[in-house]
Every structure is written in C-alpha cells, then in structure tokens.
PDB file of N, CA and C in Angstrom:
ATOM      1  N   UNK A   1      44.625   1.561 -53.991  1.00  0.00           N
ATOM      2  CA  UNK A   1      45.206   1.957 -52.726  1.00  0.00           C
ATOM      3  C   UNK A   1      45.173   0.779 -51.753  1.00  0.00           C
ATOM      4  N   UNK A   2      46.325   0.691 -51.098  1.00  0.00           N
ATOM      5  CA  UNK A   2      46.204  -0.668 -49.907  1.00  0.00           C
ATOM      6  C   UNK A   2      45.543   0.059 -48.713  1.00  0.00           C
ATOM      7  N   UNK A   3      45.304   1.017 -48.628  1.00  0.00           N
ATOM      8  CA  UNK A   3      44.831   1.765 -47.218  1.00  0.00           C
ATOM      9  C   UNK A   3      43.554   2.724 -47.212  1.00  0.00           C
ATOM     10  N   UNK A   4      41.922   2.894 -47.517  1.00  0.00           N
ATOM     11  CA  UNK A   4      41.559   3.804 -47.367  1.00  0.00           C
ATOM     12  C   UNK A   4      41.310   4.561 -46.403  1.00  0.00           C
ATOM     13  N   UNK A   5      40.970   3.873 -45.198  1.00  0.00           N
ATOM     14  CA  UNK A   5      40.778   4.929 -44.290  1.00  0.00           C
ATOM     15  C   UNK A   5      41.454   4.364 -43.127  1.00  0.00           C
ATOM     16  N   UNK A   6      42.728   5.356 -42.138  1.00  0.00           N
ATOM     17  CA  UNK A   6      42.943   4.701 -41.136  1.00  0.00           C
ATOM     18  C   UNK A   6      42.562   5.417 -40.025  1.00  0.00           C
ATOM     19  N   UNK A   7      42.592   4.807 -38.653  1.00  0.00           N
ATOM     20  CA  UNK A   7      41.931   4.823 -37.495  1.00  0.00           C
ATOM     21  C   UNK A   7      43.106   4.921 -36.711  1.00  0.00           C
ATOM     22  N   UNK A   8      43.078   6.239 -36.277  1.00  0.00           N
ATOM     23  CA  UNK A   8      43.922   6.820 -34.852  1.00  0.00           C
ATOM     24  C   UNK A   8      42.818   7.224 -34.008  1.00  0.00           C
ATOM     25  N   UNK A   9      42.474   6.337 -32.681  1.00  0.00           N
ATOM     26  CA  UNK A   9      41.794   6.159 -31.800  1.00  0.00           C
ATOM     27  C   UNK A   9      41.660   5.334 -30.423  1.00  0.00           C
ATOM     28  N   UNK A  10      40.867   5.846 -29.946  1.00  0.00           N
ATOM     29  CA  UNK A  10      40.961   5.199 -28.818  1.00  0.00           C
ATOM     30  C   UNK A  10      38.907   5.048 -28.557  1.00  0.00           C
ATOM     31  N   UNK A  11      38.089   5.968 -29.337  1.00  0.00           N
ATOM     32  CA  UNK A  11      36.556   5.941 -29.275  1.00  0.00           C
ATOM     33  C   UNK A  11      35.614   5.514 -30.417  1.00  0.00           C
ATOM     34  N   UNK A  12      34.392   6.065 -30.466  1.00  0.00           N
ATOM     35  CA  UNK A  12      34.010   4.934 -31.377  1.00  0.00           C
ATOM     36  C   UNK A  12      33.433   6.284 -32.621  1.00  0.00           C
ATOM     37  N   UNK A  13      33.152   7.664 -32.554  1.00  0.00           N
ATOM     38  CA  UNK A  13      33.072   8.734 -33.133  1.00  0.00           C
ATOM     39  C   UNK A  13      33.764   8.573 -34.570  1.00  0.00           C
ATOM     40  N   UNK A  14      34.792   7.885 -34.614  1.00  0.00           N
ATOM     41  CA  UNK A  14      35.817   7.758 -35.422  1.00  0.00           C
ATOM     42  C   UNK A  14      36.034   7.373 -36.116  1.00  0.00           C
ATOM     43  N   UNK A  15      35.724   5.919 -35.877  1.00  0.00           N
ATOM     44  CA  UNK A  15      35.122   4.757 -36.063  1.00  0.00           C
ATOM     45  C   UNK A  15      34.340   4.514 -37.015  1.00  0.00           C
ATOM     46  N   UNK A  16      33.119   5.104 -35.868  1.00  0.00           N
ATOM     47  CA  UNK A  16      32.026   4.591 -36.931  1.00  0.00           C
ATOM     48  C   UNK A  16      32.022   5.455 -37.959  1.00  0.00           C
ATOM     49  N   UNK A  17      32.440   6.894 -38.305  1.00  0.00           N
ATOM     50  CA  UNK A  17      33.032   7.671 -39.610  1.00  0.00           C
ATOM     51  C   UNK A  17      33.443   6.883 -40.657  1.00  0.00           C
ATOM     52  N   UNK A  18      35.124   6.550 -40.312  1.00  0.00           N
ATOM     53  CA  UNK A  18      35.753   5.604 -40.628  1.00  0.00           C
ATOM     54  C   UNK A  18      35.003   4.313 -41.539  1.00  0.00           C
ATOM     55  N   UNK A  19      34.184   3.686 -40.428  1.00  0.00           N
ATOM     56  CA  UNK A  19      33.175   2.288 -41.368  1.00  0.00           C
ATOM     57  C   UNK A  19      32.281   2.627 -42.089  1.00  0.00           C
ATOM     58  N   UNK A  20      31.609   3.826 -41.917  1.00  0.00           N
ATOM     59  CA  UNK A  20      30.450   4.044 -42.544  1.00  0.00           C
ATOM     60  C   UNK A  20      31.432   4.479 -44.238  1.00  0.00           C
ATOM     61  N   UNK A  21      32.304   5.193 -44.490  1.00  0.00           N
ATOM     62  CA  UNK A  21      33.094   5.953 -45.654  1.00  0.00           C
ATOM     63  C   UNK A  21      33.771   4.550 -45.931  1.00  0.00           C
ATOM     64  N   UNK A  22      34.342   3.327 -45.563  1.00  0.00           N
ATOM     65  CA  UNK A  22      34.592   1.988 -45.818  1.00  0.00           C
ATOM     66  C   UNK A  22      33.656   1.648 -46.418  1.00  0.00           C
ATOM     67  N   UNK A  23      31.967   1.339 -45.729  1.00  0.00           N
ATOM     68  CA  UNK A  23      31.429   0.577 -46.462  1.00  0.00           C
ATOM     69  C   UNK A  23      30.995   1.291 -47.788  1.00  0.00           C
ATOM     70  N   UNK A  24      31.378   2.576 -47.789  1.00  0.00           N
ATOM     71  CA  UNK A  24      30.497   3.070 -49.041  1.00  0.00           C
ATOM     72  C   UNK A  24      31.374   3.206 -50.241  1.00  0.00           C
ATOM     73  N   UNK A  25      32.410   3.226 -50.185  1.00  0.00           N
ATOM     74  CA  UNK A  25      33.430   2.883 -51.064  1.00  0.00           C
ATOM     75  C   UNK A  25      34.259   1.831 -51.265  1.00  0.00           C
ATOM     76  N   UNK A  26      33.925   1.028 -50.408  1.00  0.00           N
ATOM     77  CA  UNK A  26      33.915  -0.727 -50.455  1.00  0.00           C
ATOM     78  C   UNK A  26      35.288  -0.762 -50.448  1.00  0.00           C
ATOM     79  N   UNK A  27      36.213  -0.033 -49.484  1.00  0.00           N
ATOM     80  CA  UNK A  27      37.078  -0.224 -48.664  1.00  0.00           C
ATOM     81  C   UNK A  27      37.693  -0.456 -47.799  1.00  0.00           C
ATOM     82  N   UNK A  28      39.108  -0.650 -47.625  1.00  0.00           N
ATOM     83  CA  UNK A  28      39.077  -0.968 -45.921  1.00  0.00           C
ATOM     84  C   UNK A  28      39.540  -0.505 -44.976  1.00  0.00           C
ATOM     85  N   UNK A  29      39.711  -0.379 -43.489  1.00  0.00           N
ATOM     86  CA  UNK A  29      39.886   0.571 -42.406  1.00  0.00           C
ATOM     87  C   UNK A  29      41.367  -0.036 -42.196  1.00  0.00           C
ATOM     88  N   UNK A  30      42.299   0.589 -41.451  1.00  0.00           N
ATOM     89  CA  UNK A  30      43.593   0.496 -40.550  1.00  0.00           C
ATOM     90  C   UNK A  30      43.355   0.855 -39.294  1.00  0.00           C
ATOM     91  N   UNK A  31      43.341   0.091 -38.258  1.00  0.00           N
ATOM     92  CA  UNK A  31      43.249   0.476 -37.113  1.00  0.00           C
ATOM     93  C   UNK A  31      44.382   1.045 -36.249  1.00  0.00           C
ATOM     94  N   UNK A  32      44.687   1.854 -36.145  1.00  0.00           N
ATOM     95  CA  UNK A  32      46.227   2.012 -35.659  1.00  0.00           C
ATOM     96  C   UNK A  32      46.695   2.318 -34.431  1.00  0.00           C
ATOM     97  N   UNK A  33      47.795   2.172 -33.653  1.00  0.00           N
ATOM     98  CA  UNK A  33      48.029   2.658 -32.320  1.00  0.00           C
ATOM     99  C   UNK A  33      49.468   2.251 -32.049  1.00  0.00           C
ATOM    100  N   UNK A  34      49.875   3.766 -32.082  1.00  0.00           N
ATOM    101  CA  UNK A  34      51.380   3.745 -31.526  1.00  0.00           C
ATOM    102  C   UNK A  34      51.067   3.644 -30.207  1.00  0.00           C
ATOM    103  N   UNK A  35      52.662   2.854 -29.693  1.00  0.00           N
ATOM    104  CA  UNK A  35      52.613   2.391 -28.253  1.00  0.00           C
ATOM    105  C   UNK A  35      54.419   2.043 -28.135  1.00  0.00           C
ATOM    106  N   UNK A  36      54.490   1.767 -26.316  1.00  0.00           N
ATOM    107  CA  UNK A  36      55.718   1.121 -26.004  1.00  0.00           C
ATOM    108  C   UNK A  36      55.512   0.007 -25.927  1.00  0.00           C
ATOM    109  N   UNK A  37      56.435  -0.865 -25.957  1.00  0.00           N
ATOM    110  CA  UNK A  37      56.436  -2.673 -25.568  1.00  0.00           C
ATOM    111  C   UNK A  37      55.567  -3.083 -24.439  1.00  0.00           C
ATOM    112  N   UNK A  38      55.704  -2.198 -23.733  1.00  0.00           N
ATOM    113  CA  UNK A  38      55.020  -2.524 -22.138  1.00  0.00           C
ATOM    114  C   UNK A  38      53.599  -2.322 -22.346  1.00  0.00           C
ATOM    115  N   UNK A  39      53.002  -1.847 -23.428  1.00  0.00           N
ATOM    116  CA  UNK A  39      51.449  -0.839 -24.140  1.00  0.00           C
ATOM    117  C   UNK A  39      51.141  -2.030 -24.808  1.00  0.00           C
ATOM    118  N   UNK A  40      51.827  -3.093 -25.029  1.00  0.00           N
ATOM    119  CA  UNK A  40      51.312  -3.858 -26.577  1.00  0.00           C
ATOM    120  C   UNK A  40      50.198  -4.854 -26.170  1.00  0.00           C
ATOM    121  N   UNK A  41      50.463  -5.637 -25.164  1.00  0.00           N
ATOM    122  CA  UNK A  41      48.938  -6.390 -24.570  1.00  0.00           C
ATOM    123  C   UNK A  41      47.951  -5.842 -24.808  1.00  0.00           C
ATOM    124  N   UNK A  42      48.179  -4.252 -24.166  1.00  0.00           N
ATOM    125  CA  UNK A  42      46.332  -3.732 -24.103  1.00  0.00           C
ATOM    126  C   UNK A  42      46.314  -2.830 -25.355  1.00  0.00           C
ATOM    127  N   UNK A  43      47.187  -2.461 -26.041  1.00  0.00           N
ATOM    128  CA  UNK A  43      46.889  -1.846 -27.329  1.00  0.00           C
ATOM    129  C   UNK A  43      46.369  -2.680 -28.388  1.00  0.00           C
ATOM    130  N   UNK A  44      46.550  -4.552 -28.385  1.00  0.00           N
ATOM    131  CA  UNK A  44      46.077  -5.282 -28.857  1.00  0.00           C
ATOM    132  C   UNK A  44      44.510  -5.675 -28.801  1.00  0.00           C
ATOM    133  N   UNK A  45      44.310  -5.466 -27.168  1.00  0.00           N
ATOM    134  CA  UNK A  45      43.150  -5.947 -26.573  1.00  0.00           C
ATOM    135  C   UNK A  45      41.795  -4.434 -27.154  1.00  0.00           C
ATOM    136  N   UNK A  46      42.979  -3.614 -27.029  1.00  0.00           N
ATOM    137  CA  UNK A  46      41.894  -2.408 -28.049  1.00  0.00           C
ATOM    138  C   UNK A  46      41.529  -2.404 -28.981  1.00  0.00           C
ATOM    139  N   UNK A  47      42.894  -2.639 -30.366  1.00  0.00           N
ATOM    140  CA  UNK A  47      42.154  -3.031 -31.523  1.00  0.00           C
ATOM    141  C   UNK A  47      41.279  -3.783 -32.153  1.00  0.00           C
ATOM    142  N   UNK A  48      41.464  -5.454 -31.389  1.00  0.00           N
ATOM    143  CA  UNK A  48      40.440  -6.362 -31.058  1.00  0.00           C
ATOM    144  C   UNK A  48      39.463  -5.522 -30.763  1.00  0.00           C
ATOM    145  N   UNK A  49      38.657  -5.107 -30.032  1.00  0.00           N
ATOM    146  CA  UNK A  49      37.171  -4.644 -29.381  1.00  0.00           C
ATOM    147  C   UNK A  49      37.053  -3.811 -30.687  1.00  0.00           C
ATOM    148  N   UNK A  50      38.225  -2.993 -31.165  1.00  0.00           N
ATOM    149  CA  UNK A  50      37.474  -1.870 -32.011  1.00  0.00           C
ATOM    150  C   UNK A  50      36.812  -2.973 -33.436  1.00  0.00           C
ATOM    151  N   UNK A  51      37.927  -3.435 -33.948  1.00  0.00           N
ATOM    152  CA  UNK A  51      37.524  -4.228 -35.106  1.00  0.00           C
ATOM    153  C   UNK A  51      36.317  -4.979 -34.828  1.00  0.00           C
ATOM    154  N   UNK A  52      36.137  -5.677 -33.628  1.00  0.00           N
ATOM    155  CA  UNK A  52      34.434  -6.253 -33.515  1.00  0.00           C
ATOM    156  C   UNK A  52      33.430  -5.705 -33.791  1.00  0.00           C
ATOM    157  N   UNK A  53      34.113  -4.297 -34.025  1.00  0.00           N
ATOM    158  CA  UNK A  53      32.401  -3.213 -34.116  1.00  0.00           C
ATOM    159  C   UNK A  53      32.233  -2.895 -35.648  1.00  0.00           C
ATOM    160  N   UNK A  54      33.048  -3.428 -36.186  1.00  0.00           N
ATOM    161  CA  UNK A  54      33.157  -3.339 -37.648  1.00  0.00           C
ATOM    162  C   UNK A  54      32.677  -4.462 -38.443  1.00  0.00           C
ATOM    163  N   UNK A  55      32.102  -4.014 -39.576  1.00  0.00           N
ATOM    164  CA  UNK A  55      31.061  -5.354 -39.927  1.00  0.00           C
ATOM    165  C   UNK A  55      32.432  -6.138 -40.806  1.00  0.00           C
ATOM    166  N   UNK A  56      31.520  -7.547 -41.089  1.00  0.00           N
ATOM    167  CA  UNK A  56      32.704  -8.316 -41.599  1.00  0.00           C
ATOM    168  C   UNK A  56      32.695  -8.184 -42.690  1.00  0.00           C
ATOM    169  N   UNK A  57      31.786  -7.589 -43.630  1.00  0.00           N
ATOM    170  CA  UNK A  57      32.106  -7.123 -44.630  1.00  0.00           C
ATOM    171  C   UNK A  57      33.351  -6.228 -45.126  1.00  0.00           C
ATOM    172  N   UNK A  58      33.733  -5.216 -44.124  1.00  0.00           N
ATOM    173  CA  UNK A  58      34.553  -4.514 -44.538  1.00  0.00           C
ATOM    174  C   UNK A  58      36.168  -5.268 -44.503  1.00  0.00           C
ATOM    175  N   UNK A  59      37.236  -4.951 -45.100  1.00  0.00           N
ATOM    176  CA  UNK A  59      38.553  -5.653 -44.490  1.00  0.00           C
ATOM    177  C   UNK A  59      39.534  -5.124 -43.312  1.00  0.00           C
ATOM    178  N   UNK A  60      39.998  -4.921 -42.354  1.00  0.00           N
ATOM    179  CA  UNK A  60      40.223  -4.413 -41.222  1.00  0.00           C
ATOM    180  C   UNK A  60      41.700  -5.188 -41.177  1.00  0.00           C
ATOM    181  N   UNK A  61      42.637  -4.068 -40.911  1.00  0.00           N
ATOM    182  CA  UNK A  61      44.094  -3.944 -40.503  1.00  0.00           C
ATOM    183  C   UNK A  61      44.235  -3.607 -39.381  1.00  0.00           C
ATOM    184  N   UNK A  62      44.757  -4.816 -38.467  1.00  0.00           N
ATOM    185  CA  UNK A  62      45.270  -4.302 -36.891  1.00  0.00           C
ATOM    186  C   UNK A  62      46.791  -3.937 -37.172  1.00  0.00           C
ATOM    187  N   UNK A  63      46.810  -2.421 -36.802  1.00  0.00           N
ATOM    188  CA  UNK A  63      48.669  -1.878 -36.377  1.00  0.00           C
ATOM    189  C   UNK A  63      48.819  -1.636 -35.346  1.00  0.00           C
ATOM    190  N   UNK A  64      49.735  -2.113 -34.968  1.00  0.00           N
ATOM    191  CA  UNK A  64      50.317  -1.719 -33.882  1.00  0.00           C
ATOM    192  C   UNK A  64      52.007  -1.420 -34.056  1.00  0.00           C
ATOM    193  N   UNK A  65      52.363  -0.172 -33.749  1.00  0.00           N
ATOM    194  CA  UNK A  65      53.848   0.264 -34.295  1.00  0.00           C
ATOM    195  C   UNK A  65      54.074   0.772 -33.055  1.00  0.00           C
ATOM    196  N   UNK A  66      55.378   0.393 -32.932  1.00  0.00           N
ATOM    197  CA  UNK A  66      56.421   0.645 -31.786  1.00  0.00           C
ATOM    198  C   UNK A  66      56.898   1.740 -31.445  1.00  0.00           C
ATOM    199  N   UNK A  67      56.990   2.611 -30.788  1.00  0.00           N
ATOM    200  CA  UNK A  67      57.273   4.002 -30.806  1.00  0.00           C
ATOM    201  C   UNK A  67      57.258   4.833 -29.439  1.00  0.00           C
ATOM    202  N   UNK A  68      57.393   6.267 -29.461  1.00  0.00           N
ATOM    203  CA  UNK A  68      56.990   7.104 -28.679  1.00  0.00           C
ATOM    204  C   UNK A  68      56.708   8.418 -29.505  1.00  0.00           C
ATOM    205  N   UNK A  69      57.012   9.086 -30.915  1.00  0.00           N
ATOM    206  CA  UNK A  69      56.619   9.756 -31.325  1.00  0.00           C
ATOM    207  C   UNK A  69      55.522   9.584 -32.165  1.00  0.00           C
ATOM    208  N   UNK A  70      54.132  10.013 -31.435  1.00  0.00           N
ATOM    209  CA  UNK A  70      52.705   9.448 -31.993  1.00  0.00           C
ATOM    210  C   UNK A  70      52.811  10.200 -33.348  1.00  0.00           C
ATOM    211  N   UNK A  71      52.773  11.542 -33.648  1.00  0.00           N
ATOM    212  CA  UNK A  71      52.734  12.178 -34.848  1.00  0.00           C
ATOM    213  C   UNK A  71      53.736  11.362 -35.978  1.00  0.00           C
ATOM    214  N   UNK A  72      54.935  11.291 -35.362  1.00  0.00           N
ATOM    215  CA  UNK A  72      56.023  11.027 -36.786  1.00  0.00           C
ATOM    216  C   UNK A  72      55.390   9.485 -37.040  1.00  0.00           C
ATOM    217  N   UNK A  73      55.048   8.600 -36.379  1.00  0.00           N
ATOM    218  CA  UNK A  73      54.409   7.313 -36.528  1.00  0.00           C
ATOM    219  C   UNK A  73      53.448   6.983 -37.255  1.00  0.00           C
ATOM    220  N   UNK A  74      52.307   8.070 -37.267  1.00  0.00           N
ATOM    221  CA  UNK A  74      51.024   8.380 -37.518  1.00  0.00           C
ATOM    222  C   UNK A  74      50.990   8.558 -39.104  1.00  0.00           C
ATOM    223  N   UNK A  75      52.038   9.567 -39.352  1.00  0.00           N
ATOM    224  CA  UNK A  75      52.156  10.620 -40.765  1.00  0.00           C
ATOM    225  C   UNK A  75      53.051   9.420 -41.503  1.00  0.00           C
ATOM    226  N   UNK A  76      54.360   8.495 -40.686  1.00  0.00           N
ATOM    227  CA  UNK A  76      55.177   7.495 -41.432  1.00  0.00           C
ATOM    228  C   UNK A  76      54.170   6.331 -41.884  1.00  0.00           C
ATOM    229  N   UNK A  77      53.339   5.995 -41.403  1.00  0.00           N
ATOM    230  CA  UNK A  77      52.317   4.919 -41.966  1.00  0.00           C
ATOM    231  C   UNK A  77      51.461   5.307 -42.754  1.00  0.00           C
ATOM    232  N   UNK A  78      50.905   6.238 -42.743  1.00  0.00           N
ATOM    233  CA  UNK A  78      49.873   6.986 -43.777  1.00  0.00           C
ATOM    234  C   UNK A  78      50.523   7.093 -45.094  1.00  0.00           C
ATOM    235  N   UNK A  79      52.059   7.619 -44.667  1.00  0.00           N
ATOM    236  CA  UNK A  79      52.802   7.795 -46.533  1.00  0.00           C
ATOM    237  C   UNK A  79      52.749   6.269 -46.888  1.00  0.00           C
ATOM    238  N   UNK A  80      53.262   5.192 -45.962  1.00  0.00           N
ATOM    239  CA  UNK A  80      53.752   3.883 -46.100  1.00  0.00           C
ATOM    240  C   UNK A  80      52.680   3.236 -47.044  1.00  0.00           C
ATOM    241  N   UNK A  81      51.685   3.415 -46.391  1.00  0.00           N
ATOM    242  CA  UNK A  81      50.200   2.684 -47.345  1.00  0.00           C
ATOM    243  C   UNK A  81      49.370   3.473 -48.103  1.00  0.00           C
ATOM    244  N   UNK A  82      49.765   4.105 -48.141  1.00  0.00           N
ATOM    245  CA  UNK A  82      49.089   5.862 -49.265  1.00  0.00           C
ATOM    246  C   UNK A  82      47.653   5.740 -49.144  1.00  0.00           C
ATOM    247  N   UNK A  83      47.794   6.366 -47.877  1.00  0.00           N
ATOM    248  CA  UNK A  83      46.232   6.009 -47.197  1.00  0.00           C
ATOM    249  C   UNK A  83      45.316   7.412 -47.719  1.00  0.00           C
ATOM    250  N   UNK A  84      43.961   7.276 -47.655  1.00  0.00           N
ATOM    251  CA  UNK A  84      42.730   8.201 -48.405  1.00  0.00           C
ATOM    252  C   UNK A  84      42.574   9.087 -47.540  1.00  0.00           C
ATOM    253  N   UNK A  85      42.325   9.055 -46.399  1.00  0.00           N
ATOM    254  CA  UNK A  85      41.995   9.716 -45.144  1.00  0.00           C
ATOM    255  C   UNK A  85      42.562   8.727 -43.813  1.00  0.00           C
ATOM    256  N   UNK A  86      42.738   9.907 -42.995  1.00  0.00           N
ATOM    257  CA  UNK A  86      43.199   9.625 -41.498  1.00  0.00           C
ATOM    258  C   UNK A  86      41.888  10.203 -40.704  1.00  0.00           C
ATOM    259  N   UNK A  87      41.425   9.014 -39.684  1.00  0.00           N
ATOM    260  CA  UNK A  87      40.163   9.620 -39.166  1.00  0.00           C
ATOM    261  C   UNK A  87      40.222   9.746 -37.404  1.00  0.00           C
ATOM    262  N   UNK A  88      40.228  10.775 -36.862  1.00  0.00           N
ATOM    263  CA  UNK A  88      40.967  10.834 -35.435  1.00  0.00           C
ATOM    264  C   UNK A  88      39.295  11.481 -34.406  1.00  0.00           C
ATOM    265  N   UNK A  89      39.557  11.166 -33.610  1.00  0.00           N
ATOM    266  CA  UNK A  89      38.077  11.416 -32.419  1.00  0.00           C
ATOM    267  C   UNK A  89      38.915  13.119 -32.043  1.00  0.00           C
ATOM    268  N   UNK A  90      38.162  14.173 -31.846  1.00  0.00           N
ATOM    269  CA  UNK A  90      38.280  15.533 -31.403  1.00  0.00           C
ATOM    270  C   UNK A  90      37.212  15.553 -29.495  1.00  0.00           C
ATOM    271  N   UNK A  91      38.216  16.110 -28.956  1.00  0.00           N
ATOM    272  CA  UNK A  91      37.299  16.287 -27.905  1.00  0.00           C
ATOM    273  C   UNK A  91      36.492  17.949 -28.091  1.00  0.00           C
ATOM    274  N   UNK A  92      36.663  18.658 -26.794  1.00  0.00           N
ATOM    275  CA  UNK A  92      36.186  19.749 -27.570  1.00  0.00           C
ATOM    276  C   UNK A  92      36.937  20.813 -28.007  1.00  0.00           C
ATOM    277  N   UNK A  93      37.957  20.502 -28.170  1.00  0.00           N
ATOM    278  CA  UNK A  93      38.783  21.475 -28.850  1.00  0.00           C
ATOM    279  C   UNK A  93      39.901  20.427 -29.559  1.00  0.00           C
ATOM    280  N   UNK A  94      40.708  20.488 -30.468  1.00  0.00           N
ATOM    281  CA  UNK A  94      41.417  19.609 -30.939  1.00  0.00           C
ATOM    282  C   UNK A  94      42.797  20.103 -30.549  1.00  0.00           C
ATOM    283  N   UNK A  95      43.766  18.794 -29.784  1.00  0.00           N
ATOM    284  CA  UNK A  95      44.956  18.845 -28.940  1.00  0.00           C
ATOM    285  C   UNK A  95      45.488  19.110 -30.154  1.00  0.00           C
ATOM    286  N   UNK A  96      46.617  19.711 -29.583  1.00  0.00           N
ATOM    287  CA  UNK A  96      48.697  20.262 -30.273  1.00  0.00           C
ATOM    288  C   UNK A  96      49.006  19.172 -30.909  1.00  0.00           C
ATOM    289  N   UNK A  97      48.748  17.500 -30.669  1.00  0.00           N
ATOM    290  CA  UNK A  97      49.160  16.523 -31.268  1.00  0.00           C
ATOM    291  C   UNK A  97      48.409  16.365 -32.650  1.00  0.00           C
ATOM    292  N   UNK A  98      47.716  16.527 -32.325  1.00  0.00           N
ATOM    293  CA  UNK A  98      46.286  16.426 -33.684  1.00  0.00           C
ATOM    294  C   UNK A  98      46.461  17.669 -34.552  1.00  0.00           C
ATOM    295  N   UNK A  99      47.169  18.782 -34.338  1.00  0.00           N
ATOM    296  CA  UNK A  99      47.600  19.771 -35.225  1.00  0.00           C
ATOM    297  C   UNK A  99      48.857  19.454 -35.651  1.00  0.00           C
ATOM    298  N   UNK A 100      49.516  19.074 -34.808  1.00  0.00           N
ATOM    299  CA  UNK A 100      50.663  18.899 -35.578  1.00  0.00           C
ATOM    300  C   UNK A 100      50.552  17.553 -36.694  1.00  0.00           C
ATOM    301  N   UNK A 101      49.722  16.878 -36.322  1.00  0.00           N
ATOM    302  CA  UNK A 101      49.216  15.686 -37.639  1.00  0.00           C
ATOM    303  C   UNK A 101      48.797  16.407 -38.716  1.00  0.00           C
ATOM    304  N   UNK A 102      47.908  17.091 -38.858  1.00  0.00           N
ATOM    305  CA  UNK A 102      47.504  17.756 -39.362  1.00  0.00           C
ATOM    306  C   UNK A 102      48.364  18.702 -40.393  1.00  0.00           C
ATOM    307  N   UNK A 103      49.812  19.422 -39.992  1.00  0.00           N
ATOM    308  CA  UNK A 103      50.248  20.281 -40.180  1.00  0.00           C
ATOM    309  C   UNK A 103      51.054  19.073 -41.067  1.00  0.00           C
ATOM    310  N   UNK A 104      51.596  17.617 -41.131  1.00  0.00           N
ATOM    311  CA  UNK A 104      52.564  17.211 -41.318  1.00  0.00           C
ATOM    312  C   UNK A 104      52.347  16.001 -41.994  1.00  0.00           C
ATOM    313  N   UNK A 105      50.895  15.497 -42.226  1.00  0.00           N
ATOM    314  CA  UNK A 105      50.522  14.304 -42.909  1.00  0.00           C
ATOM    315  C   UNK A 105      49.924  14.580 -44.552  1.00  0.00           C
ATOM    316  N   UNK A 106      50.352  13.627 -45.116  1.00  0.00           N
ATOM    317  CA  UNK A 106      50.278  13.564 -46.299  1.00  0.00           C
ATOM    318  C   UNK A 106      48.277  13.698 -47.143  1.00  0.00           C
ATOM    319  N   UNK A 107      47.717  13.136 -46.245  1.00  0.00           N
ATOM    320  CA  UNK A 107      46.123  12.829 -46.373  1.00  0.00           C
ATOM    321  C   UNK A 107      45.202  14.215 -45.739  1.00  0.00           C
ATOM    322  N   UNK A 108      43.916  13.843 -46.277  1.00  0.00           N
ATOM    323  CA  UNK A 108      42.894  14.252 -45.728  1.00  0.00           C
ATOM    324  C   UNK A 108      42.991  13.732 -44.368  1.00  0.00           C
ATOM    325  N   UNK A 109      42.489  14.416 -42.937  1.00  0.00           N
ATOM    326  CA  UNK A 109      42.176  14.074 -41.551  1.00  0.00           C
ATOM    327  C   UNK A 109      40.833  14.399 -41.041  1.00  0.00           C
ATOM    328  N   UNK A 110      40.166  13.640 -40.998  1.00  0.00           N
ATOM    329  CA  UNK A 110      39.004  13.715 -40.751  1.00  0.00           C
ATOM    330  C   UNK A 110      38.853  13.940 -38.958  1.00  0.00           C
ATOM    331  N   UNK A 111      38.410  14.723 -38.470  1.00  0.00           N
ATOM    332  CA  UNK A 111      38.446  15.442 -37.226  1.00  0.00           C
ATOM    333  C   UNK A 111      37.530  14.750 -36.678  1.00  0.00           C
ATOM    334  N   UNK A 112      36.595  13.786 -35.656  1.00  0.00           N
ATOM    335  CA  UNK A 112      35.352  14.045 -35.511  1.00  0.00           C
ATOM    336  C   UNK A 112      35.192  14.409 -34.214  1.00  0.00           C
ATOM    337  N   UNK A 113      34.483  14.951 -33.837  1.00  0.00           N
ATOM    338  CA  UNK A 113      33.818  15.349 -32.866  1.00  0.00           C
ATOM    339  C   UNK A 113      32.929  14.552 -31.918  1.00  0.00           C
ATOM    340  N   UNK A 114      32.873  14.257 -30.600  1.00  0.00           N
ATOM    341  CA  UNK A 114      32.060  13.250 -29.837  1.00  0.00           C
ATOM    342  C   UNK A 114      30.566  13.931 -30.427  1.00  0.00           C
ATOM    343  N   UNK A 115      29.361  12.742 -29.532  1.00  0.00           N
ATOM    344  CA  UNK A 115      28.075  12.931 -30.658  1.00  0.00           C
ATOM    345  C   UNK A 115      27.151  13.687 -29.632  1.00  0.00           C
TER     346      UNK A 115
END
C-alpha cells in the first residue's frame, strides 16, 4: 500500500493515533488538508508543525489539495492511494461532515475523541 494511515486534522488526538498505528506497522502517515488558494500558506505552515511531532522514523506525506468540497476530497484521495485507515479528531459529538465521510469513503475511519 502507498498510504497507511491518513490524517484529516487540524489536533494532535489524531495524530498521535495515526503515529502510534504507523510506528507499529512500520508505515507511513498522509497528512492531509483540503483548502482554497488563499488557505495554502497556513495550511502548509500546519502540516509542517504537525509532521514535526512525528518521529523521523516514520515516512510522512504533506497534502495539500485544492478544493472546497472537504468530503469528496477526503474520500477522492483515500481511493487515490488505497489508504488503510482515515484518522479524523471527534469533538463531542461527531459533525454531518465526518458522517458523511464516513457514509462515503472507501476505508476504515478512525474517530478519535479529545483526551
């Protein structure tokens, strides 16, 4: 697989899921984040910080895809790299966007919950 686990996020719940199921299957993460053109500076400056928290052992994919439909973006990259799991942060209830991922992606979605 070119993709085991990717990262739709913005926290670290997710994350560290995400790295911990990387390092144990000695795979690697996708960091991902749909955005507009005007989003791409600081959607960059995010994935940067996130990938720092990731050891260098693991191999780490910065995406950044162009868009406004987060779901169809989300579910089109996951088929693209026939990814293992999709791992997304839950607040306390999980948003309409995150179901409809859910309802429409090809993978396991790993939900997590803040700690």
């Amino acid at each position: 697989d070119t993709a085991d686990a990717i990262l739709a996020s913005m926290s670290h719940p997710a994350l560290d899921l995400a790295t911990l199921v990387a390092e144990r299957q000695k795979s690697e993460v996708h960091l991902l984040t749909v955005c507009n053109e005007e989003e791409r500076g600081a959607a960059q400056k995010l994935l940067d910080s996130l990938a720092a928290a990731i050891p260098p052992s693991i191999t780490v994919t910065r995406m950044i895809v162009r868009g406004s439909d987060v779901e169809k973006e989300i579910c089109k990259y996951v088929d693209r790299t026939n990814a293992d799991a999709l791992f997304v942060n839950a607040q306390a209830s999980v948003s309409e966007m995150k179901v409809d991922i859910i309802r429409q992606i090809s993978a396991p979605v790993m939900v997590v919950p803040p700690r």
